[in-house]
Protein backbone atom coordinates (compact mmCIF):
# COMPACT_ATOMS: atom_id res chain seq x y z
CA UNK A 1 44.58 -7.69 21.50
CA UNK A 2 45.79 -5.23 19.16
CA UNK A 3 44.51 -7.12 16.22
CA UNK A 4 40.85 -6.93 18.04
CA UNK A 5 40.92 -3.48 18.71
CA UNK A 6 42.37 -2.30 15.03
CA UNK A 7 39.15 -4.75 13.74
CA UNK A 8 37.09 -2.66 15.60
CA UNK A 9 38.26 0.79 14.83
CA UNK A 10 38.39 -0.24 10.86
CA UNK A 11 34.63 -1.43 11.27
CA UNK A 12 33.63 2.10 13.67
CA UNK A 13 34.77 3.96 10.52
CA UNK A 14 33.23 2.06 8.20
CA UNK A 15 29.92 2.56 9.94
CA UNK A 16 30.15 6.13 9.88
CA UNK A 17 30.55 6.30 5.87
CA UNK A 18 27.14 3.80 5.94
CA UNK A 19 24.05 5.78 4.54
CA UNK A 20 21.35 4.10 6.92
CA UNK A 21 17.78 4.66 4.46
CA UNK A 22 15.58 7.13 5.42
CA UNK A 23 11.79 4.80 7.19
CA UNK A 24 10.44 5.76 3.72
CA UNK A 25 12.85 4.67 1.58
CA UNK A 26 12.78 0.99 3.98
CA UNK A 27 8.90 0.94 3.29
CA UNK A 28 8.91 1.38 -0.17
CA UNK A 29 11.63 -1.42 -0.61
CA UNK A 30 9.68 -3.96 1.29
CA UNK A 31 6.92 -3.49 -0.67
CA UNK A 32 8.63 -3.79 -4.19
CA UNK A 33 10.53 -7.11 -2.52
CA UNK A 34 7.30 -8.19 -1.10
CA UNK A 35 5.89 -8.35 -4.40
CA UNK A 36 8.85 -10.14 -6.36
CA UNK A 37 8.68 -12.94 -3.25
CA UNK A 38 5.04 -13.00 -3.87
CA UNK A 39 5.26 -13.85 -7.59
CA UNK A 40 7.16 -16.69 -7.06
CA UNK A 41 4.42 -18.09 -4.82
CA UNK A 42 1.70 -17.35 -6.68
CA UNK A 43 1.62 -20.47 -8.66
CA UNK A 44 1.20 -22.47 -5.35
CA UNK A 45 -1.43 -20.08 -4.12
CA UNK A 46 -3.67 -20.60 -7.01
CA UNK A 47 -2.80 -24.52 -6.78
CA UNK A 48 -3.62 -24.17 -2.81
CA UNK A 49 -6.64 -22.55 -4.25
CA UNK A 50 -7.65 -25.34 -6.90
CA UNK A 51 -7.33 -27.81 -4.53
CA UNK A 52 -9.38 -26.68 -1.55
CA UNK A 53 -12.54 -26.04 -3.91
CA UNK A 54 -12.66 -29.79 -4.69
CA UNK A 55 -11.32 -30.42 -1.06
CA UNK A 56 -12.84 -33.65 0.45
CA UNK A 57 -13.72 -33.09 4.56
CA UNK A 58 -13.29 -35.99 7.19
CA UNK A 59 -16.73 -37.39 7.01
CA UNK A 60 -16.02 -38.24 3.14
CA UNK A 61 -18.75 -35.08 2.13
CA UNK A 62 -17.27 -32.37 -0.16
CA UNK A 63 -16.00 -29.08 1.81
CA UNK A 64 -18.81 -26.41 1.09
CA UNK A 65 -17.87 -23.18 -1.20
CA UNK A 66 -17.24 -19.96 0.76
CA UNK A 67 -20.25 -17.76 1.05
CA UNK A 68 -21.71 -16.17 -1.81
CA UNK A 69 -19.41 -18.54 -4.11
CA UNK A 70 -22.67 -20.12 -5.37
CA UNK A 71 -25.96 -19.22 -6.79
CA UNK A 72 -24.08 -17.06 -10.06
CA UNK A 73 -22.15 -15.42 -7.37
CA UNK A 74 -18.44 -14.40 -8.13
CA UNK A 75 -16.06 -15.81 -5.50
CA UNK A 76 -12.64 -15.11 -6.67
CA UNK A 77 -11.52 -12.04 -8.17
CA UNK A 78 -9.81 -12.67 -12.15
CA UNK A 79 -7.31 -10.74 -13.51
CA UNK A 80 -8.91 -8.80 -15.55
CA UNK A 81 -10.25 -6.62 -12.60
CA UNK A 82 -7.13 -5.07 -12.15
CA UNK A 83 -5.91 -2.16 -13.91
CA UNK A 84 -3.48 -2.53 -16.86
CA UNK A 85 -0.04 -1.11 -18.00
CA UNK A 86 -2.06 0.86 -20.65
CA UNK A 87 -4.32 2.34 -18.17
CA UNK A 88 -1.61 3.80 -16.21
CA UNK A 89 -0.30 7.36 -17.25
CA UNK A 90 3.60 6.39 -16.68
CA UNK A 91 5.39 4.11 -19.00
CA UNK A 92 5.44 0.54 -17.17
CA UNK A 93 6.90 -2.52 -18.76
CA UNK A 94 6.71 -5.05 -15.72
CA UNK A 95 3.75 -6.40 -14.06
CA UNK A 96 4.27 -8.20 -10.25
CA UNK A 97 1.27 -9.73 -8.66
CA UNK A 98 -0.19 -12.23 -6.48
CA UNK A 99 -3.45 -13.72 -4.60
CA UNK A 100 -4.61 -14.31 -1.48
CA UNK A 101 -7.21 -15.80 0.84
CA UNK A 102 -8.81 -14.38 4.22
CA UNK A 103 -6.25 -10.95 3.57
CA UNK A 104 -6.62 -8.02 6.15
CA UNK A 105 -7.48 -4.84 4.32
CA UNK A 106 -4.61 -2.82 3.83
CA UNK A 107 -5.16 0.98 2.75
CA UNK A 108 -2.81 3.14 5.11
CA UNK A 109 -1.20 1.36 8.28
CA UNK A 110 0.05 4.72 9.90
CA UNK A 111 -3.61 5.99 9.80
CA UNK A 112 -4.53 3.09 11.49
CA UNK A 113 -1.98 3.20 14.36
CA UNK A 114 -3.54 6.30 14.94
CA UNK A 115 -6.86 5.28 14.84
CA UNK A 116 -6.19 2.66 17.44
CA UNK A 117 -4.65 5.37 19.90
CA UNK A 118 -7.48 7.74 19.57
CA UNK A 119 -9.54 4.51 21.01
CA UNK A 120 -11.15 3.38 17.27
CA UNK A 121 -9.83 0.04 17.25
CA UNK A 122 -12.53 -1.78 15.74
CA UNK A 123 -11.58 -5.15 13.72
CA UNK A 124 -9.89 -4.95 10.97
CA UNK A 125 -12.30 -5.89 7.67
CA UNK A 126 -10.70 -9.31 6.64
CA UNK A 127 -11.45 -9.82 3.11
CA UNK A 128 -12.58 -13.22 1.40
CA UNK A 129 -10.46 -13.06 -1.74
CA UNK A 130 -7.69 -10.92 -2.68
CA UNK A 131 -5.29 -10.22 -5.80
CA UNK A 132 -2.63 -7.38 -6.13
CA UNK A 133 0.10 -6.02 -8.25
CA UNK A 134 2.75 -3.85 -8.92
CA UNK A 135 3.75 -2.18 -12.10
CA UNK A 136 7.13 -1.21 -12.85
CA UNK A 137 8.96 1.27 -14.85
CA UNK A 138 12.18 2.43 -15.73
CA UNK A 139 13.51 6.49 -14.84
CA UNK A 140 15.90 8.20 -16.16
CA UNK A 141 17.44 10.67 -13.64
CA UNK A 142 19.47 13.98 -14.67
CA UNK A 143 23.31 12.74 -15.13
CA UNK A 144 22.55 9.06 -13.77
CA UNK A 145 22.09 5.67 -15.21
CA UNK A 146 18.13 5.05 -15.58
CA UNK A 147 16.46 2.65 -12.48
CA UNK A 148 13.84 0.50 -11.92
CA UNK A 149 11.04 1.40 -10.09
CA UNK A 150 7.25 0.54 -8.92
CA UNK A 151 4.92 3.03 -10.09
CA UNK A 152 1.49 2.00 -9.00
CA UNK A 153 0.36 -0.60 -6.70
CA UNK A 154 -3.03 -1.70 -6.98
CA UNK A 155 -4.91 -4.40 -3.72
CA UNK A 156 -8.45 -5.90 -4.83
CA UNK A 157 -10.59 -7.27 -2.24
CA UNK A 158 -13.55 -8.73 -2.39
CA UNK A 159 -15.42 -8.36 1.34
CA UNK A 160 -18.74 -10.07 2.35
CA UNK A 161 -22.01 -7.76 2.34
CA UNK A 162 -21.96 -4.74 4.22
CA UNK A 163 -18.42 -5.24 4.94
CA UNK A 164 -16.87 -2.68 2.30
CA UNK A 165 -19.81 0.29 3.30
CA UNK A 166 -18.20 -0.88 6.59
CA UNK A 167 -14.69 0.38 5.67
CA UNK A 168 -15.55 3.59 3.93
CA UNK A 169 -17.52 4.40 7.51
CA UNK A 170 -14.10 3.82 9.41
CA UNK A 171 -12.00 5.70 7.28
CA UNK A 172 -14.07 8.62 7.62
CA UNK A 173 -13.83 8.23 11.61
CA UNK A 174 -10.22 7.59 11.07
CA UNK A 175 -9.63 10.70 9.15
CA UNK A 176 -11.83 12.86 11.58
CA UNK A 177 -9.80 11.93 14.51
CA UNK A 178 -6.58 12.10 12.97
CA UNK A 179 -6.56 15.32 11.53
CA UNK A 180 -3.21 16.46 13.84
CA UNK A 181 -1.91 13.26 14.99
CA UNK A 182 1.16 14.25 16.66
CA UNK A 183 4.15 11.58 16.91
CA UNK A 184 7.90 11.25 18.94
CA UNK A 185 10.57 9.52 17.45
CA UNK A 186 13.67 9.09 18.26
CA UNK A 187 16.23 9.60 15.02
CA UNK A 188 19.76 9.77 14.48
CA UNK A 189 20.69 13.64 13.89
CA UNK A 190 24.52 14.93 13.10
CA UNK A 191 25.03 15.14 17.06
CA UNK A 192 23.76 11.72 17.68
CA UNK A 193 19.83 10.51 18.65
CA UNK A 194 17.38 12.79 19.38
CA UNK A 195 13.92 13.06 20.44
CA UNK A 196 11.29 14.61 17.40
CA UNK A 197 8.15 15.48 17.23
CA UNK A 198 6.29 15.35 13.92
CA UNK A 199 2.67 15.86 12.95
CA UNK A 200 0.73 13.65 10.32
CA UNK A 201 -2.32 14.94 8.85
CA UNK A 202 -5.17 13.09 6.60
CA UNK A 203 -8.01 14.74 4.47
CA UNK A 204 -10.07 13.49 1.73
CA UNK A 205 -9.43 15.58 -0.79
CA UNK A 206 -12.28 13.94 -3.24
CA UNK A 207 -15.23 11.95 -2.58
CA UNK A 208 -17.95 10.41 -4.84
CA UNK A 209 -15.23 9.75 -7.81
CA UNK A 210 -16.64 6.83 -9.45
CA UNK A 211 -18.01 3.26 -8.83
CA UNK A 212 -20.46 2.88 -5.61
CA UNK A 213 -18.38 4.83 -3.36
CA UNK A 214 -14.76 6.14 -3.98
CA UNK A 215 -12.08 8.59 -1.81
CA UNK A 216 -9.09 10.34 -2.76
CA UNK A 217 -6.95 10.15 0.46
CA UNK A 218 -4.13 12.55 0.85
CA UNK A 219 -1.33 11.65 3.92
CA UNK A 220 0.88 14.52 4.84
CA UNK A 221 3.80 14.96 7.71
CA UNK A 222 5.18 17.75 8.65
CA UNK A 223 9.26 18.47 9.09
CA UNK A 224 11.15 16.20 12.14
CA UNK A 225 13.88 18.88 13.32
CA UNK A 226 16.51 18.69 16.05
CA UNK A 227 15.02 20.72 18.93
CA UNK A 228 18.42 21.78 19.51
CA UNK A 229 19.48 23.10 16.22
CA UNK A 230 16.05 23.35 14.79
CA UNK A 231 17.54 22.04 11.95
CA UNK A 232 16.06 19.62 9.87
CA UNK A 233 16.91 15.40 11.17
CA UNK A 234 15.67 14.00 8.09
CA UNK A 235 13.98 15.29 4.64
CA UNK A 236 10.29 14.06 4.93
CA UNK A 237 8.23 12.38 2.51
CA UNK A 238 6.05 13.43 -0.33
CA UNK A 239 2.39 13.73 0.76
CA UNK A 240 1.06 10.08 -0.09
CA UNK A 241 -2.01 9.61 -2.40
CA UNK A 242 -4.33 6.50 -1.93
CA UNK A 243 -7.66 6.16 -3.65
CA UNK A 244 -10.27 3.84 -2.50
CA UNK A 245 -13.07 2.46 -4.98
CA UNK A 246 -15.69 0.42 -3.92
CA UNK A 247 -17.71 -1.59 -6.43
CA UNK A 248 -20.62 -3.71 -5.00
CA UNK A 249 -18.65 -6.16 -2.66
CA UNK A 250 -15.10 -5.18 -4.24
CA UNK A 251 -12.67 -2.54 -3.16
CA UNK A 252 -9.43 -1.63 -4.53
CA UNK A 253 -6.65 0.78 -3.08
CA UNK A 254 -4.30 2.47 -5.59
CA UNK A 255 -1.15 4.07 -3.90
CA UNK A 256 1.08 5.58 -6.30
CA UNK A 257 4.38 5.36 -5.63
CA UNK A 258 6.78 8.56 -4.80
CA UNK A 259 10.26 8.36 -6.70
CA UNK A 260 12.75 8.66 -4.00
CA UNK A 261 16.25 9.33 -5.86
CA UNK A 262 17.78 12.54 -6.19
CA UNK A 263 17.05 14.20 -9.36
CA UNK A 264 14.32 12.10 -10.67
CA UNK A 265 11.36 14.33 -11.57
CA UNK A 266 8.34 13.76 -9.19
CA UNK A 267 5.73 11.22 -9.84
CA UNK A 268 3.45 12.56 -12.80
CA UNK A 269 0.15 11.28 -11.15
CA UNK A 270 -1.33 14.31 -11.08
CA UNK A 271 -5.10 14.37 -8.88
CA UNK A 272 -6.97 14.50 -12.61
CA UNK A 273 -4.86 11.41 -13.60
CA UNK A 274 -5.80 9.97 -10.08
CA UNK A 275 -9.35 11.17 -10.94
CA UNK A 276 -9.53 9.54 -14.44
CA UNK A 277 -7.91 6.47 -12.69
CA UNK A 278 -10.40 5.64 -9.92
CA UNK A 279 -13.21 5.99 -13.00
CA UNK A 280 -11.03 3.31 -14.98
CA UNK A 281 -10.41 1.15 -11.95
CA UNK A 282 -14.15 0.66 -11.17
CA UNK A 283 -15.18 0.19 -14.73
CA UNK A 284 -12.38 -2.66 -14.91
CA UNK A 285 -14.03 -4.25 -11.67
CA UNK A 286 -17.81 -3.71 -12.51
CA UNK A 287 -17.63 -7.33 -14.50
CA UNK A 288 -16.33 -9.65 -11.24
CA UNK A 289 -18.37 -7.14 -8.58
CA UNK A 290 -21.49 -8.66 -7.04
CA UNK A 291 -23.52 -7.25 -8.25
CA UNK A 292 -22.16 -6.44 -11.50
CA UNK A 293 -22.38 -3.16 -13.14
């Protein structure tokens, strides 16, 4: 028994000396491993892909093409309608990406828990075709080794007709009735759990940027602090930039990502750059848009 409880006190101690991640930090790590997982599978995708446009139904008579697929219409969406390293301010030397069929559309999941709440649930657009990325850099921080890490990630979808007006309608009903979105969680503090309150806020901070229809959204939280102490629980995140660019039936969302170790200078995408970027992001879409540019 004394062997058990000596275990146990070794691993209590242990546990204290564990830095748990702060939520961001977790997010921002599933995405980067979400990508590397998905770059092993793209190969199969496309294969999956091949096959099922040459796919033969039960009755013997060839499966028809998706919607719009015919008639000069472009159905999937090629490479080449994604940004590349050289477009991208920041030095990036690695490029992650995969595809995907029948994809939800993905441009901030926290505004759309609050959406939901405030009673706008309304389906989720599903897109027809999809292809992302990920491009990755290397930082030096002051007095460390340099790091690896994602600086942009970049979703294409392509949506049937009316679908992606559709989704710049919701995000502006979204935005409007999340303005103050007020949320409790419960965090670990240096006392132990405790109850916080913090406050997200949305705005567009540009509109009408380039392409068919384009947004700068800007995601902000304010400070989580022990109500006890008023001391700070955790440090919050950078206000989060996402631009949306619609192009005939395609969209794209660009998040650039927020450096999150110490002494790394902060991320260099100024909104100018993010500006310039949305321009450069519809131009590289107008080709393999319906219609094209």
């Amino acid at each position: 028994m004394r062997d058990d409880a000596t275990f146990v006190e070794l691993l209590q101690r242990d546990l204290r000396e564990v830095r748990w991640p702060e939520p961001v930090e977790i997010r921002t790590i599933a995405r980067r491993r979400s990508r590397r997982t998905a770059v092993a599978a793209a190969a199969a995708v496309l294969a999956v892909a091949s096959v099922s446009a040459v796919a033969v139904g039960r009755g013997g008579a060839p499966t028809p093409p998706p919607a719009g697929a015919g008639a000069g219409g472009r159905a999937e969406i090629p490479a080449e309608a994604l940004l590349t390293p050289a477009d991208v301010p920041e030095k990036t030397d690695e490029r992650l990406g995969d595809t995907g069929l029948g994809e939800p559309v993905r441009v901030d999941d926290v505004l759309r828990a609050c959406a939901q709440e405030q009673g706008l649930s309304g389906d989720q657009a599903v897109s027809r075709y999809s292809r992302s990325q990920t491009l990755i850099g290397s930082t030096e921080p002051t007095g460390s080794a340099p790091y690896r890490r994602p600086v942009i990630t970049q979703d294409v979808y392509r949506l049937e007709p009316g679908a992606a007006r559709r989704l710049f309608a919701d995000l502006d009903r979204s935005v409007a009735a999340c303005a103050g979105w007020r949320q409790t969680n419960r965090l670990q503090g240096d006392q132990g759990m405790v109850d916080t309150t913090v406050v997200h806020q949305w705005r567009t901070a540009a509109i009408a940027l380039a392409g068919d229809q384009a947004i700068l959204l800007r995601h902000s939280m304010s400070v989580a602090v022990d109500p006890a102490t008023g001391e700070p629980v955790v440090i919050p995140p950078r206000p989060e930039d996402r631009l949306v660019v619609r192009v005939g039936d395609l969209v794209t969302v660009l998040v650039p990502e927020d450096p999150l170790q110490p002494g790394v200078p902060g991320n260099t995408m100024t909104e100018a750059r993010l500006l310039d970027l949305a321009r450069v992001a519809a131009g590289r879409m107008c080709a393999a848009a319906n219609p094209g540019c």
